[in-house]
N, C-alpha and C. Protein backbone atom coordinates (compact mmCIF):
# COMPACT_ATOMS: atom_id res chain seq x y z
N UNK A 1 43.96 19.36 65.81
CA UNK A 1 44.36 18.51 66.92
C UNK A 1 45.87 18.24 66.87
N UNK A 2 46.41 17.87 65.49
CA UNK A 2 47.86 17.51 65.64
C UNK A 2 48.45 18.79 65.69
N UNK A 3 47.98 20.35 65.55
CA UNK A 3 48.71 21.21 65.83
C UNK A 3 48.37 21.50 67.06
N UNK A 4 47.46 21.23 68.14
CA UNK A 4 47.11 21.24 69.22
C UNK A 4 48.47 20.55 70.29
N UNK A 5 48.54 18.83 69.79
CA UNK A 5 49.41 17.97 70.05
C UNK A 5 51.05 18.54 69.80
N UNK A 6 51.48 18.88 68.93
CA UNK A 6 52.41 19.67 68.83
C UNK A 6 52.95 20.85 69.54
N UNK A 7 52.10 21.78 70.00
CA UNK A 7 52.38 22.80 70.88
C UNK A 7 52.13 22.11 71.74
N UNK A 8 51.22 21.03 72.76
CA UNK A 8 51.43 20.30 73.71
C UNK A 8 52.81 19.67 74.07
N UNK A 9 53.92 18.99 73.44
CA UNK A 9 54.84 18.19 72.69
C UNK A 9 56.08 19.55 73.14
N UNK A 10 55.88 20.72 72.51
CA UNK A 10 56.98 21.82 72.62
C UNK A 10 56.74 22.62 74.61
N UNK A 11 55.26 22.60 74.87
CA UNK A 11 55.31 23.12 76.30
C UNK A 11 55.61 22.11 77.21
N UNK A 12 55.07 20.72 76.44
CA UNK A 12 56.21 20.02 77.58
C UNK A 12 57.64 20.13 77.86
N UNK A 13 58.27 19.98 76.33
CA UNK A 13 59.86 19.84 76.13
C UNK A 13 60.22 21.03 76.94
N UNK A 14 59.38 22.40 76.85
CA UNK A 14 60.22 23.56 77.53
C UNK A 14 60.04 23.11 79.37
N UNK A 15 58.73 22.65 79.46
CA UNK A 15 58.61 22.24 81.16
C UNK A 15 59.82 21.07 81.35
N UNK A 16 60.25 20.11 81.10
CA UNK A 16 61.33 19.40 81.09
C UNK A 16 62.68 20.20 81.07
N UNK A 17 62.81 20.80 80.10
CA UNK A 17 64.03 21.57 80.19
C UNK A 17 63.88 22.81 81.70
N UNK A 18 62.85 23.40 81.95
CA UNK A 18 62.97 24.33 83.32
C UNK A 18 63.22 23.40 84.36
N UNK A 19 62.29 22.04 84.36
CA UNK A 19 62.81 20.94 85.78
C UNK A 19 63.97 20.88 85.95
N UNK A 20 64.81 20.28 84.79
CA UNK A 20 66.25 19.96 84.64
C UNK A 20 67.18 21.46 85.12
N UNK A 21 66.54 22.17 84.71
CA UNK A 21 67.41 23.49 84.81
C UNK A 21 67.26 23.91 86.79
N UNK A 22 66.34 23.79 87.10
CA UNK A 22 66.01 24.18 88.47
C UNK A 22 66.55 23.04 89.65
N UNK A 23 66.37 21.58 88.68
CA UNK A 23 67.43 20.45 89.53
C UNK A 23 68.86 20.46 89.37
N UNK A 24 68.94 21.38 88.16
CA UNK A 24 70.67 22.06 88.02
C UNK A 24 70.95 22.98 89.40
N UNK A 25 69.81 24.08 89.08
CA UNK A 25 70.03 25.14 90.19
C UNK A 25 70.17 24.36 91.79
N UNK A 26 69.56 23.65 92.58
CA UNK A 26 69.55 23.66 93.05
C UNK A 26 71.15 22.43 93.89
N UNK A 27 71.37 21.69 92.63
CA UNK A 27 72.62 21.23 92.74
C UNK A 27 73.72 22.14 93.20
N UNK A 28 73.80 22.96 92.32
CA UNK A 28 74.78 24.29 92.21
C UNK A 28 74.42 24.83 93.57
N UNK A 29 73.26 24.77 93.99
CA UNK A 29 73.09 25.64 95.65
C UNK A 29 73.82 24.62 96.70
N UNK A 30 73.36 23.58 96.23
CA UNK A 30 74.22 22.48 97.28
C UNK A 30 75.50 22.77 97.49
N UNK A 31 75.88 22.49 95.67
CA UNK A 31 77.58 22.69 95.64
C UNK A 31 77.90 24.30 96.63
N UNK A 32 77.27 25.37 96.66
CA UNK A 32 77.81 26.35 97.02
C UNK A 32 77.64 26.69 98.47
N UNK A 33 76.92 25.59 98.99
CA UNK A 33 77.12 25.43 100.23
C UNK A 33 77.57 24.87 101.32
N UNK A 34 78.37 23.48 100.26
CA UNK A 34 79.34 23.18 100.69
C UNK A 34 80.71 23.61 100.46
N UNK A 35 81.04 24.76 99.78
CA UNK A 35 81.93 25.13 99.45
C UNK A 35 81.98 26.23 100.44
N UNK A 36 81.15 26.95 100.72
CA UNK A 36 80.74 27.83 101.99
C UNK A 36 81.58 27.40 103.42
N UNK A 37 80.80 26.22 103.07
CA UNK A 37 80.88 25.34 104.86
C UNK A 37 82.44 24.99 104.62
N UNK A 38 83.01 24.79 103.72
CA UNK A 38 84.16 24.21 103.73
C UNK A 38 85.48 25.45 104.04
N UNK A 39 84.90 26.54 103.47
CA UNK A 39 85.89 27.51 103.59
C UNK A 39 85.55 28.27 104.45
N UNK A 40 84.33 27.90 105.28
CA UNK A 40 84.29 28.41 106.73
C UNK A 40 85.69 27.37 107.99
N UNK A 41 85.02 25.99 107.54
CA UNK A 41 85.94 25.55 108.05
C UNK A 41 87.87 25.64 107.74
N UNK A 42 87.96 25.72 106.69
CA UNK A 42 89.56 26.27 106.54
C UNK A 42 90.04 27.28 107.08
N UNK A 43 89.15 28.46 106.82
CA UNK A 43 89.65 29.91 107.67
C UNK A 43 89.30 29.48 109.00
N UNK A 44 88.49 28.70 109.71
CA UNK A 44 88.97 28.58 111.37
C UNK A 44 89.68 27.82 111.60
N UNK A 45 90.43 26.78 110.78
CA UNK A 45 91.84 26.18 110.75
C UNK A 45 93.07 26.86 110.41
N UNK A 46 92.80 27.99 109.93
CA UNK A 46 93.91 29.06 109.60
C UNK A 46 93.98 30.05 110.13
N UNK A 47 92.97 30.42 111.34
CA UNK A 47 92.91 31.01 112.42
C UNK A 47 93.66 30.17 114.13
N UNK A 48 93.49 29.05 113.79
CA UNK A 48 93.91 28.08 114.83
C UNK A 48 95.03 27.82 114.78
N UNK A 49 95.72 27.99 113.12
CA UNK A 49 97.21 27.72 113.04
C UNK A 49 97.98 29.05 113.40
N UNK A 50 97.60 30.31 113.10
CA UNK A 50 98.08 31.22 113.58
C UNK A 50 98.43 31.69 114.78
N UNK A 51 97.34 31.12 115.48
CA UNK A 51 97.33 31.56 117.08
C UNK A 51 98.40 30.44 117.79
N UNK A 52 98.40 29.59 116.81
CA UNK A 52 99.74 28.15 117.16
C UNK A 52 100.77 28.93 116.72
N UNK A 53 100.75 29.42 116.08
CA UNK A 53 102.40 29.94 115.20
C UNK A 53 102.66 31.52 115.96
N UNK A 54 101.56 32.03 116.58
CA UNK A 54 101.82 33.17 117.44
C UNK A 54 102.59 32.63 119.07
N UNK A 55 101.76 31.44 119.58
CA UNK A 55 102.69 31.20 120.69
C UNK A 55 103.33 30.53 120.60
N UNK A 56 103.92 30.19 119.15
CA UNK A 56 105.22 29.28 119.08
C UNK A 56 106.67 30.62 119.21
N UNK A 57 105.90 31.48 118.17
CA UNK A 57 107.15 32.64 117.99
C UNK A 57 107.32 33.04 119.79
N UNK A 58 106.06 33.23 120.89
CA UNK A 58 106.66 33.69 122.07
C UNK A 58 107.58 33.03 122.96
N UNK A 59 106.53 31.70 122.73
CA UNK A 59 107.70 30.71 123.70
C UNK A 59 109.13 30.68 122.81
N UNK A 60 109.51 30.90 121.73
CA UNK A 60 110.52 31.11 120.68
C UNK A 60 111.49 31.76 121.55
N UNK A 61 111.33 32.79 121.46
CA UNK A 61 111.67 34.75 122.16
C UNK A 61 111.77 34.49 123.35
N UNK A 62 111.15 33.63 124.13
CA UNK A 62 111.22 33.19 125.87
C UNK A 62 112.73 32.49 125.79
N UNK A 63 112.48 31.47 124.72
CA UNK A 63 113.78 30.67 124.56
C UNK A 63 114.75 31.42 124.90
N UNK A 64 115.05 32.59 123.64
CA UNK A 64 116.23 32.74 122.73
C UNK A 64 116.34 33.45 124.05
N UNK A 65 115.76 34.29 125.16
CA UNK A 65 115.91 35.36 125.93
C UNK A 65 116.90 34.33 127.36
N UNK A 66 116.00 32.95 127.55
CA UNK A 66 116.67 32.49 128.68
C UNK A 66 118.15 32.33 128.33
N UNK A 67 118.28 31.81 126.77
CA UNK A 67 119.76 31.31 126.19
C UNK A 67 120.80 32.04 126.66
N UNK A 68 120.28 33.76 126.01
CA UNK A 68 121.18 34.35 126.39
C UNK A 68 121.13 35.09 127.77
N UNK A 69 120.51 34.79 128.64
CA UNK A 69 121.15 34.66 129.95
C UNK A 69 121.82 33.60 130.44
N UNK A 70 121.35 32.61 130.11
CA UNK A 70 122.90 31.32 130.47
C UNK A 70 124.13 31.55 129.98
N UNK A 71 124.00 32.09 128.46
CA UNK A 71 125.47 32.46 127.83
C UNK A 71 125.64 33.38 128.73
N UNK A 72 125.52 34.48 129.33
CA UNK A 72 126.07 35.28 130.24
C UNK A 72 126.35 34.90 131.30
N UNK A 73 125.62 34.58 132.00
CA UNK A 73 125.59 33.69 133.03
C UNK A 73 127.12 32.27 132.88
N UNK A 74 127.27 31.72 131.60
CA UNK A 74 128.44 31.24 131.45
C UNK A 74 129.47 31.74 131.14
N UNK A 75 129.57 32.95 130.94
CA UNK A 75 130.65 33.96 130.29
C UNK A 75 131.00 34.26 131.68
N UNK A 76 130.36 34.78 132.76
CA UNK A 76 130.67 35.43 134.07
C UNK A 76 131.12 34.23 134.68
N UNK A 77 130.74 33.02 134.48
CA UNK A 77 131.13 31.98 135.52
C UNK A 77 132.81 31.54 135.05
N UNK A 78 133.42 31.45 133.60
CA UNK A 78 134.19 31.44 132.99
C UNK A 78 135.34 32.42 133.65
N UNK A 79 134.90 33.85 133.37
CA UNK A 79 135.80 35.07 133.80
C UNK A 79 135.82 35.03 135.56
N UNK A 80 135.18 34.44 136.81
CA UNK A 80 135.18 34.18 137.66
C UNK A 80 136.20 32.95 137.94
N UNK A 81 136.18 32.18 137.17
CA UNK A 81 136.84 30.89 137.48
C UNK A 81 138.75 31.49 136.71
N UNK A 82 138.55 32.18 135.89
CA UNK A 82 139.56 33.02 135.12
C UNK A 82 140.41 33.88 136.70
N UNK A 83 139.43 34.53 137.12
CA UNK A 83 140.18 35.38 137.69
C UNK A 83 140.31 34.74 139.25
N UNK A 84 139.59 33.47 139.55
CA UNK A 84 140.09 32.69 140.66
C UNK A 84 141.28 31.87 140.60
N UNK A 85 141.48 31.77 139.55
CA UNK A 85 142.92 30.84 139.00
C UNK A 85 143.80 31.36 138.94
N UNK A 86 143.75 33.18 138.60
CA UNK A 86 144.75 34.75 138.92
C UNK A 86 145.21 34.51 140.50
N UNK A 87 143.95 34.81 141.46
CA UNK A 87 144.28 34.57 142.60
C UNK A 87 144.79 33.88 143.15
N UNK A 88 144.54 32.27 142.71
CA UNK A 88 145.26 31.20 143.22
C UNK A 88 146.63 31.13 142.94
N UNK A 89 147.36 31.86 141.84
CA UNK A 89 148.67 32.13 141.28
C UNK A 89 149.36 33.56 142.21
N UNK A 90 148.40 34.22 142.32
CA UNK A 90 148.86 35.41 143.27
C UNK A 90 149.45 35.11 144.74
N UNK A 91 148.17 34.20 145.61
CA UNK A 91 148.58 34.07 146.55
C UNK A 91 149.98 32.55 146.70
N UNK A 92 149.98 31.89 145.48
CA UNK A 92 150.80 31.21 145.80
C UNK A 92 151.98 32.10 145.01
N UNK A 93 152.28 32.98 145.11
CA UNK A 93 153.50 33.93 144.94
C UNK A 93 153.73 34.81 146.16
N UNK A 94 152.45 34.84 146.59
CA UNK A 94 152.33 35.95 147.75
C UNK A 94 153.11 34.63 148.88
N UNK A 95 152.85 33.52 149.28
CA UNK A 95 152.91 32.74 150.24
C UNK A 95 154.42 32.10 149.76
N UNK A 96 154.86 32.13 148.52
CA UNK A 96 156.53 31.68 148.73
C UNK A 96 157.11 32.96 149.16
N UNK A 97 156.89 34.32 148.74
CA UNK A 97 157.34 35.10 149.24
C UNK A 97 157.99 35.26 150.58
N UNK A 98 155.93 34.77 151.50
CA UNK A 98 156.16 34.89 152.92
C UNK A 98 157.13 33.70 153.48
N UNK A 99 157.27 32.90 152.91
CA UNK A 99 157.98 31.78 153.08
C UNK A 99 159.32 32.38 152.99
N UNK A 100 159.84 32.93 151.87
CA UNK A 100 160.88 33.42 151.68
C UNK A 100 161.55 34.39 152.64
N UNK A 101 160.28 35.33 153.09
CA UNK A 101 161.00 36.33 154.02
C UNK A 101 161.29 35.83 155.24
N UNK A 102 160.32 34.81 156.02
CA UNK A 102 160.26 33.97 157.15
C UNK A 102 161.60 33.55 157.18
N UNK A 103 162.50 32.93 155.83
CA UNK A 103 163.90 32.41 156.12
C UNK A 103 164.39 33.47 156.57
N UNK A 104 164.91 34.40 155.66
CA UNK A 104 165.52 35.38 156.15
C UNK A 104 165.45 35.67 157.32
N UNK A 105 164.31 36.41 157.61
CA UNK A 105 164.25 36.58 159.19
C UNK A 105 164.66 35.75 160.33
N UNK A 106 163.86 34.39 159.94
CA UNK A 106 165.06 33.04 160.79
C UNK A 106 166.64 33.53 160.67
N UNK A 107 167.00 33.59 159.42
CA UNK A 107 168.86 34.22 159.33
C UNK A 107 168.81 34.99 160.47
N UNK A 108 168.34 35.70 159.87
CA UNK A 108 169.19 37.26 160.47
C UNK A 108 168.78 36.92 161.93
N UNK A 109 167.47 36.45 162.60
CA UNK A 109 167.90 36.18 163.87
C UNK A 109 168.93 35.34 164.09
N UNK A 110 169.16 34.15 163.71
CA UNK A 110 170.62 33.65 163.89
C UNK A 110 171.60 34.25 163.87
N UNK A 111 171.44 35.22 162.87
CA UNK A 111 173.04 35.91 162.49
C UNK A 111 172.98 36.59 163.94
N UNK A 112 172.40 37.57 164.57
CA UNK A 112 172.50 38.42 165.26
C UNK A 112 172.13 37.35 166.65
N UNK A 113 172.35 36.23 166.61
CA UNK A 113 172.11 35.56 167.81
C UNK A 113 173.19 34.98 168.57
């Protein structure tokens, strides 16, 4: 009987130790399914940041593209205002000129008058 009781005593201890071991396992399944769920959720947050950081770079490139049409756009308005300020120096050379010749011509009709 007490060797009866004894191997009773050891098939319990091993049934205790498989419970414990299978309430291990199934911890560990928990844990690995929230670790699952979690790095499901990160990679569709790192899919969401990408597609943010993809139309950041376009509207980026939209930027940099309008910029440098204003810089051109201000370069031409610059060399326009450049070469209207030429003109405005031209014709006020051109117009003392005419001024100039107008005397003369007043002269010389006097002279010959």
């Amino acid at each position: 009987l007490q060797e009866k009781q004894s191997e009773l005593e050891v098939v319990r201890s091993k049934a205790q130790m498989l419970e414990n071991a299978v309430i291990e396992r199934k911890g560990l399944d928990v844990d690995l399914s929230q670790a699952r769920r979690a790095l499901m959720e990160m990679e569709t947050k790192a899919t969401l940041l990408n597609s943010q950081l993809e139309m950041t770079k376009t509207v980026l490139a939209e930027k940099e593209r309008e910029l440098e049409y204003q810089s051109t756009r201000v370069r031409e308005m610059e060399r326009s205002e450049m070469l209207r300020r030429e003109l405005e120096k031209e014709a006020g050379f051109l117009k003392s000129k005419v001024v100039e010749t107008e005397a003369r011509a007043s002269q010389a009709l006097a002279d010959l008058g």
